[in-house]
Protein backbone atom coordinates (compact mmCIF):
# COMPACT_ATOMS: atom_id res chain seq x y z
CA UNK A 1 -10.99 -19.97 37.81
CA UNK A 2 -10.15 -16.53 36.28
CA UNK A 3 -11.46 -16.35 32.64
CA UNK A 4 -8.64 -16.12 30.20
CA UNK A 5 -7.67 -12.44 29.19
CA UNK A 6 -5.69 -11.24 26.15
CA UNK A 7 -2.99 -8.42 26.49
CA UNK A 8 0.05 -6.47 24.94
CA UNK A 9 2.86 -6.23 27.48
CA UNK A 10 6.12 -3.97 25.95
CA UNK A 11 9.11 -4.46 28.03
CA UNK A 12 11.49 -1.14 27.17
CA UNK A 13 15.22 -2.03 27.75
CA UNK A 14 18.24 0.02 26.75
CA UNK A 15 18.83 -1.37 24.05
CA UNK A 16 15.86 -3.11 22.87
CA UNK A 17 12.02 -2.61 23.26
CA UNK A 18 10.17 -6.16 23.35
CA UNK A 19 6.46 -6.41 22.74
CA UNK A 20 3.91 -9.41 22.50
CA UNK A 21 0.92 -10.55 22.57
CA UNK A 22 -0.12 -12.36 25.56
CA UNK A 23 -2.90 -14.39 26.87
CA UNK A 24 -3.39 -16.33 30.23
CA UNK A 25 -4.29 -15.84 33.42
CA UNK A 26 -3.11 -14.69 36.33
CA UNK A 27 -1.31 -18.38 37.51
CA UNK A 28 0.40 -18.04 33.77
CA UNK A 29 0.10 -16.84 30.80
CA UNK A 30 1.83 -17.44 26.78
CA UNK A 31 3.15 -15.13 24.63
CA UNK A 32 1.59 -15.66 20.83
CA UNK A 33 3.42 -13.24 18.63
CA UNK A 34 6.66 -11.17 19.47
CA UNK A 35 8.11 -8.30 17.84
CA UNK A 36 11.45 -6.24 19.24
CA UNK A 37 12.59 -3.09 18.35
CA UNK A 38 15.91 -0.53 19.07
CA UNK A 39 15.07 1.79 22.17
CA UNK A 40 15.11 4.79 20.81
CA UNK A 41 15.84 8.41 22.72
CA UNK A 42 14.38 10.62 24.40
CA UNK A 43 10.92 9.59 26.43
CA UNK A 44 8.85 11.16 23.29
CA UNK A 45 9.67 8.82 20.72
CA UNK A 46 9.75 6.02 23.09
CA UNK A 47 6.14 6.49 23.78
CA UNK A 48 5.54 6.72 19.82
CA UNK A 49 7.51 3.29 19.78
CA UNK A 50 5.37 2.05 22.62
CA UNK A 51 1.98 3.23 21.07
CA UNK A 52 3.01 1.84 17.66
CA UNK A 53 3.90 -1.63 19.01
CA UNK A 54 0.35 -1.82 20.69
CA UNK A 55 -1.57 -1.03 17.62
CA UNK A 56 0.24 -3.57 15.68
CA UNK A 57 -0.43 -6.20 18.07
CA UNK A 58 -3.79 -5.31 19.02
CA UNK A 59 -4.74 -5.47 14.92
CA UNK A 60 -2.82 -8.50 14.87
CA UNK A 61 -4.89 -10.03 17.83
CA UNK A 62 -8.22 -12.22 16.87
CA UNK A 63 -9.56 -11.45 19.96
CA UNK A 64 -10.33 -7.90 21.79
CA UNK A 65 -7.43 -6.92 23.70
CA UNK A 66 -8.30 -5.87 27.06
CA UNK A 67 -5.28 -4.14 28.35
CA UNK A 68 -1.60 -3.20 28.22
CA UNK A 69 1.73 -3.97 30.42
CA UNK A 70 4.74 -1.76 29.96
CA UNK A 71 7.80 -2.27 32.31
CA UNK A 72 10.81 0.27 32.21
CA UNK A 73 14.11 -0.11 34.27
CA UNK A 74 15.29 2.71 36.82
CA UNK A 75 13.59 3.60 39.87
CA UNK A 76 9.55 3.37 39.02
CA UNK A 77 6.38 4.35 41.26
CA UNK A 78 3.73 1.35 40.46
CA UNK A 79 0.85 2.99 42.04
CA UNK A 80 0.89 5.93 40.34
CA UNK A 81 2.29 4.69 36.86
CA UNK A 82 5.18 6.70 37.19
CA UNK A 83 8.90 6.52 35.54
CA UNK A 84 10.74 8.22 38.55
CA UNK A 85 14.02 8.43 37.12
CA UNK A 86 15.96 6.85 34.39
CA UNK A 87 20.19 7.84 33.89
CA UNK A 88 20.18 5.89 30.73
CA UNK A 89 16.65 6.65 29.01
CA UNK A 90 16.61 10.16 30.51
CA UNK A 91 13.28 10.55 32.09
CA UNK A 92 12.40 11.54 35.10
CA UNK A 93 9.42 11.62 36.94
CA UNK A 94 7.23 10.74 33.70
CA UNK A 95 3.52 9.73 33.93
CA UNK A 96 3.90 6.59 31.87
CA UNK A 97 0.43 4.68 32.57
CA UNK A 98 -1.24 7.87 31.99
CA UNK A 99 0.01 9.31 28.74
CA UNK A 100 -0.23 5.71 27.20
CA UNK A 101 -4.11 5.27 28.24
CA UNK A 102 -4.65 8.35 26.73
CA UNK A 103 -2.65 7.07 23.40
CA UNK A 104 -3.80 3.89 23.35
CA UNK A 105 -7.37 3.84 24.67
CA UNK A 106 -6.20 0.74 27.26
CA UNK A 107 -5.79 0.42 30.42
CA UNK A 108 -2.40 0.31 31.40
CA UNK A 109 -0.34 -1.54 34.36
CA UNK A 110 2.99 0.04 34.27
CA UNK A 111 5.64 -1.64 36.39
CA UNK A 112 9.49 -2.49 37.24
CA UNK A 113 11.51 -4.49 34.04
CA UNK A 114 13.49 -6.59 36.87
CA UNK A 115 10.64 -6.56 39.20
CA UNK A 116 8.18 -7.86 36.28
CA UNK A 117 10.54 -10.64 35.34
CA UNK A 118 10.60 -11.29 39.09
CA UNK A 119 6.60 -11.86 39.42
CA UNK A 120 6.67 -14.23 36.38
CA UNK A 121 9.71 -16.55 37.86
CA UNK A 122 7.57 -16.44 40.42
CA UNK A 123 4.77 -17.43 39.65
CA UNK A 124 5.46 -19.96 36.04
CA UNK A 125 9.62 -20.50 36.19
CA UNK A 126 12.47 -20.94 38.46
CA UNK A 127 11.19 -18.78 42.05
CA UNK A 128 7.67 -20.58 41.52
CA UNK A 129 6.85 -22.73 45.05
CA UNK A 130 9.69 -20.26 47.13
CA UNK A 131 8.34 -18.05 49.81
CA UNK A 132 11.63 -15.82 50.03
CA UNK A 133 14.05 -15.58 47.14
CA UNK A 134 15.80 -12.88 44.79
CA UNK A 135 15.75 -13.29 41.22
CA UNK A 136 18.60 -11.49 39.61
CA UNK A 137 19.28 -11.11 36.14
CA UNK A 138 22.31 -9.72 34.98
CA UNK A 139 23.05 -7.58 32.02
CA UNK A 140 23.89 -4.18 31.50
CA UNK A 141 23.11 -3.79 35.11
CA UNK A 142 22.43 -5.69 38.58
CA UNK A 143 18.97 -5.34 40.24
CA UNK A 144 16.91 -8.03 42.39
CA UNK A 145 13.19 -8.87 42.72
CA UNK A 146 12.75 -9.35 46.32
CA UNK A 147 10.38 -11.86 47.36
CA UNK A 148 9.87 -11.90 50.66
CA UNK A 149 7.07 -13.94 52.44
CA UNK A 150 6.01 -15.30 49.08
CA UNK A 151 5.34 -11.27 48.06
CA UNK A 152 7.12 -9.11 45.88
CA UNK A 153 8.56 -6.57 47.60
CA UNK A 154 9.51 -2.90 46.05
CA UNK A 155 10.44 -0.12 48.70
CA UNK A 156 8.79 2.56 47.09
CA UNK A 157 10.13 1.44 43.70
CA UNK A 158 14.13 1.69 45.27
CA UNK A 159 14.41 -1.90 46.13
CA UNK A 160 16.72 -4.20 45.30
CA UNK A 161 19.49 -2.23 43.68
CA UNK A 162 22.06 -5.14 44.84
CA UNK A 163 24.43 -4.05 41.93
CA UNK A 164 25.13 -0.66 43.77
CA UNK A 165 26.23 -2.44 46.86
CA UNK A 166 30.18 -1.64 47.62
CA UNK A 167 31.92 -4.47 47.61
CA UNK A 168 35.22 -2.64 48.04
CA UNK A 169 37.21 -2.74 44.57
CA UNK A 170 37.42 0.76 44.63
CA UNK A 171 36.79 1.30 40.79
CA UNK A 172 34.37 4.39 40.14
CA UNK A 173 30.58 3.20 38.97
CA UNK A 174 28.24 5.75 36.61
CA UNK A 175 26.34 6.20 40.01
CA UNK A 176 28.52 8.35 41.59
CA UNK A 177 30.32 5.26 43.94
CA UNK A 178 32.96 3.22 43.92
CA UNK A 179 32.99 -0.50 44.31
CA UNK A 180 29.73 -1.67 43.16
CA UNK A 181 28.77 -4.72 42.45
CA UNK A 182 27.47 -4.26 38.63
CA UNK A 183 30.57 -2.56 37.81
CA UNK A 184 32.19 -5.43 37.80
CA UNK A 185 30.05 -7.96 37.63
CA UNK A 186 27.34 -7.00 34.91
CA UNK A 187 27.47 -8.81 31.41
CA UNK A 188 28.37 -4.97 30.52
CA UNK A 189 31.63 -4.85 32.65
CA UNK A 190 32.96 -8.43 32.05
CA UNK A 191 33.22 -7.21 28.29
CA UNK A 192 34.68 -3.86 28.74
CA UNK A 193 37.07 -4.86 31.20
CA UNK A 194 38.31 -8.10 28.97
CA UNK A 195 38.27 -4.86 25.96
CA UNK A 196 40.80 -2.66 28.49
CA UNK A 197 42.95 -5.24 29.83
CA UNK A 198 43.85 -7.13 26.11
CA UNK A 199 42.90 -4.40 24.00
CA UNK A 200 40.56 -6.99 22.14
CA UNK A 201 37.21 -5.63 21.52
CA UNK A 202 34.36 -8.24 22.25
CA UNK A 203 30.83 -9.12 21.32
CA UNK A 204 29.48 -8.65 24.88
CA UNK A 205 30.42 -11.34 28.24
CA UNK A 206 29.00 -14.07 26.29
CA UNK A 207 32.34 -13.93 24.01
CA UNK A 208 34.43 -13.49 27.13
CA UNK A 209 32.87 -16.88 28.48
CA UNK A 210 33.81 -19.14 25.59
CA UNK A 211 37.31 -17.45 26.28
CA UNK A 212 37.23 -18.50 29.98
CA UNK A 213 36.06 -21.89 28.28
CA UNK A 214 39.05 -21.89 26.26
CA UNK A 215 41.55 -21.05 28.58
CA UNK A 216 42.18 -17.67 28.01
CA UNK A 217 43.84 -16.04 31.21
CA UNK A 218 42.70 -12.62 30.97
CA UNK A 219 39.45 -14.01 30.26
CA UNK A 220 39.56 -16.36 33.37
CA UNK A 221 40.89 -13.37 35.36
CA UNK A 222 38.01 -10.85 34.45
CA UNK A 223 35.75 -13.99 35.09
CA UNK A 224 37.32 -13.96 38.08
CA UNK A 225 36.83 -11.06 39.53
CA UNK A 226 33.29 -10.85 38.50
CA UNK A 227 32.37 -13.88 40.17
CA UNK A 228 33.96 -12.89 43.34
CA UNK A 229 31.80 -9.35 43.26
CA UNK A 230 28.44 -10.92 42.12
CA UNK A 231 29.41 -13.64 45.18
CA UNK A 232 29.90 -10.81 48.16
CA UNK A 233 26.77 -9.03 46.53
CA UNK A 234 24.57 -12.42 46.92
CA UNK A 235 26.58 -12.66 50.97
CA UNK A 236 24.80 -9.32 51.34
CA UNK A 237 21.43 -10.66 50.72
CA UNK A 238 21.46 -13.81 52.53
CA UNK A 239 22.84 -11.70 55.49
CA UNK A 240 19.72 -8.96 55.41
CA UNK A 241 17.41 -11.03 53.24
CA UNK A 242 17.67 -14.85 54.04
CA UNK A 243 16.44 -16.08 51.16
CA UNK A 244 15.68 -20.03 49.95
CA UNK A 245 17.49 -18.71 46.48
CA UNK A 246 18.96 -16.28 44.22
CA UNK A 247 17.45 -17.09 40.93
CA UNK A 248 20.13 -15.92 38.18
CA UNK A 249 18.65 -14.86 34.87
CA UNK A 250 19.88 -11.99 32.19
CA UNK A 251 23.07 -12.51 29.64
CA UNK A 252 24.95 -13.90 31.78
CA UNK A 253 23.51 -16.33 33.08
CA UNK A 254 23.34 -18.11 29.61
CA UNK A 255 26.88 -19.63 30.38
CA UNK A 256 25.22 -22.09 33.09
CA UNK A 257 27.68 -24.03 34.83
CA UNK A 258 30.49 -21.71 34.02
CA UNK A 259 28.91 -19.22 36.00
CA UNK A 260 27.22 -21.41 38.72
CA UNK A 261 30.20 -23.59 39.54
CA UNK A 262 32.54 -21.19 40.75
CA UNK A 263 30.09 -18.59 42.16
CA UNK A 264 28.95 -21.68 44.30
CA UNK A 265 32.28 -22.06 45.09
CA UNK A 266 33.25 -18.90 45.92
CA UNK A 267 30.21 -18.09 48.27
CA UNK A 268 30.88 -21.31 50.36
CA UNK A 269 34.06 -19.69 50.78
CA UNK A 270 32.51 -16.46 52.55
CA UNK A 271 28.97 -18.03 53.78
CA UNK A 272 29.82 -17.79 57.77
CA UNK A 273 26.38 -18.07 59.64
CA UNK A 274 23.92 -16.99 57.02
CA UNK A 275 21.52 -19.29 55.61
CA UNK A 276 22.90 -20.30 52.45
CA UNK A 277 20.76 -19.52 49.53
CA UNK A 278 20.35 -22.69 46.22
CA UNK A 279 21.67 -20.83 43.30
CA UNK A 280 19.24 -21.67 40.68
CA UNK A 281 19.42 -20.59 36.79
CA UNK A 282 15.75 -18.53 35.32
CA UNK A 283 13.48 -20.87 33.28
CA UNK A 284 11.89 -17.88 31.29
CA UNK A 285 15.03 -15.97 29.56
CA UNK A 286 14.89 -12.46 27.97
CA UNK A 287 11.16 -13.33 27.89
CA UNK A 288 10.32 -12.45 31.60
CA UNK A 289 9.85 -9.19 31.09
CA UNK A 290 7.22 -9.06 28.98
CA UNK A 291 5.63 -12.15 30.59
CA UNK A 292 5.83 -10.17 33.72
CA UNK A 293 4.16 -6.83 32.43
CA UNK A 294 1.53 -8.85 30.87
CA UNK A 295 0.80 -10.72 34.36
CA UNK A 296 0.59 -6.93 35.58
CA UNK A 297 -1.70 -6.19 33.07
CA UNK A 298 -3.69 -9.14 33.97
CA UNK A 299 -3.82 -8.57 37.94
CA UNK A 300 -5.04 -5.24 37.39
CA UNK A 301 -7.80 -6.56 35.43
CA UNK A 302 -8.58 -8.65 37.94
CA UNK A 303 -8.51 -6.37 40.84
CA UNK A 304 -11.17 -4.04 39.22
């Protein structure tokens, strides 16, 4: 059995930065102490954030730490630590796992944020026991962790980008396409389009669900039309993909039945000869991330 190891993984979102203290092994592992901070802008002062959060941790820690897991969203290279390009953090081709061995005196596994969450459903929550599945969390955006053949799967570091499939709405996405699935379909959308179509600002999708909960018809009809884009997005998988299940995790995914119910439904409705994936709901919430990048952490440790 591997002997227990003790890490900091720091999961940097676009809103938040989450950090903890983590020890385990590579079948799982438990996060001991937390801390979460704003994201801040550009890559400079996110590595100050980064290298801060570390040394507060690693003080904290009454054992040696003996390395580090950061994941970032956008497209990332994994073997060579790098952040190839992110619209919304604005880096691009940045040698993360470098610069932060050099700050921090760790070693560093640097990694995917969706991908990373991915690994630990895998292996400790909802994915664990499936050979192929997609876990999917939703939030500001829509990516998958493919696991095919029991294996994560990354393409490079451009896998999985289900939410900029077309899925023929037509409206115009921050990519540079129309009709894609996230822009629609993401926690983010649901709550801007509810904002445009009543002129009622919200406090993100997780208001608009109580609304759809309460009867609300532009609520229901923005809930609507999500579901219906997040369903043709999960058709395209189970057409290329086949997968046992699409594990749903992020924001959204917090409103449980109300999302699984009709997204069930609605994918019955368009299933014709693909193999119909179990929708399942993640077991390890906005802490996947960091659970991930410390599993990371930990399987580089062990592959020394």
């Amino acid at each position: 059995m591997a002997p227990s190891r003790h890490v900091v993984a720091v999961d940097i979102g676009g809103t938040d930065t989450k950090a903890a203290l983590v020890t385990g092994t590579p079948e799982g592992v438990t996060a001991v102490k937390h801390s979460r901070r704003g994201t801040p802008r550009p890559v400079g002062p996110i590595l100050d954030l980064v290298t801060e959060l570390v040394g507060e941790l690693r003080q904290s820690s009454e054992h040696p730490v003996d390395a580090v897991g950061v994941v970032v969203p956008g497209v990332v290279d994994e073997v060579n630590g790098i952040g190839v390009y992110s619209a919304n953090l604005g880096w691009e081709d940045f040698p993360f796992a470098a610069e932060l061995t050099q700050r921090t005196g760790l070693p560093v596994a640097f990694g995917h944020d969706v991908r990373a969450g991915g690994l630990a459903e895998l292996r400790m929550g909802a994915a664990r026991g499936l050979r192929d599945a997609v876990v999917l969390p939703i939030g500001t955006g829509i990516a998958g962790a493919l696991v095919l053949d029991g294996r994560l799967y990354s393409g490079g570091g451009y896998a999985g980008e289900i939410g900029h499939v077309d899925v023929g709405h037509g409206e115009p996405c921050g990519c540079g396409q129309t009709g894609c699935v996230e822009t629609v379909a993401s926690s983010a959308a649901i709550a801007r389009r509810y904002s445009i179509r009543t002129g009622r600002p919200v406090n993100g999708a997780v208001e608009v669900a109580e609304r759809v909960r309460l009867g609300d018809q532009d609520a229901v009809a923005v809930w609507h039309e999500a579901v219906d884009a997040l369903a043709r997005g999960i058709l395209v998988l189970a057409t290329l993909l086949g997968p046992e299940a699409v594990v749903l995790g992020g924001g959204l995914a917090l409103a449980g039945d109300l999302l699984i119910e009709p997204l069930r439904d609605r994918l019955d409705g368009l299933i014709a000869f693909q193999r119909r994936p179990e929708l399942r709901l993640a077991a390890l919430g906005d802490e996947a991330g960091c659970l991930g990048a410390a599993l990371l952490a930990i399987d580089m440790l062990e592959d020394r």
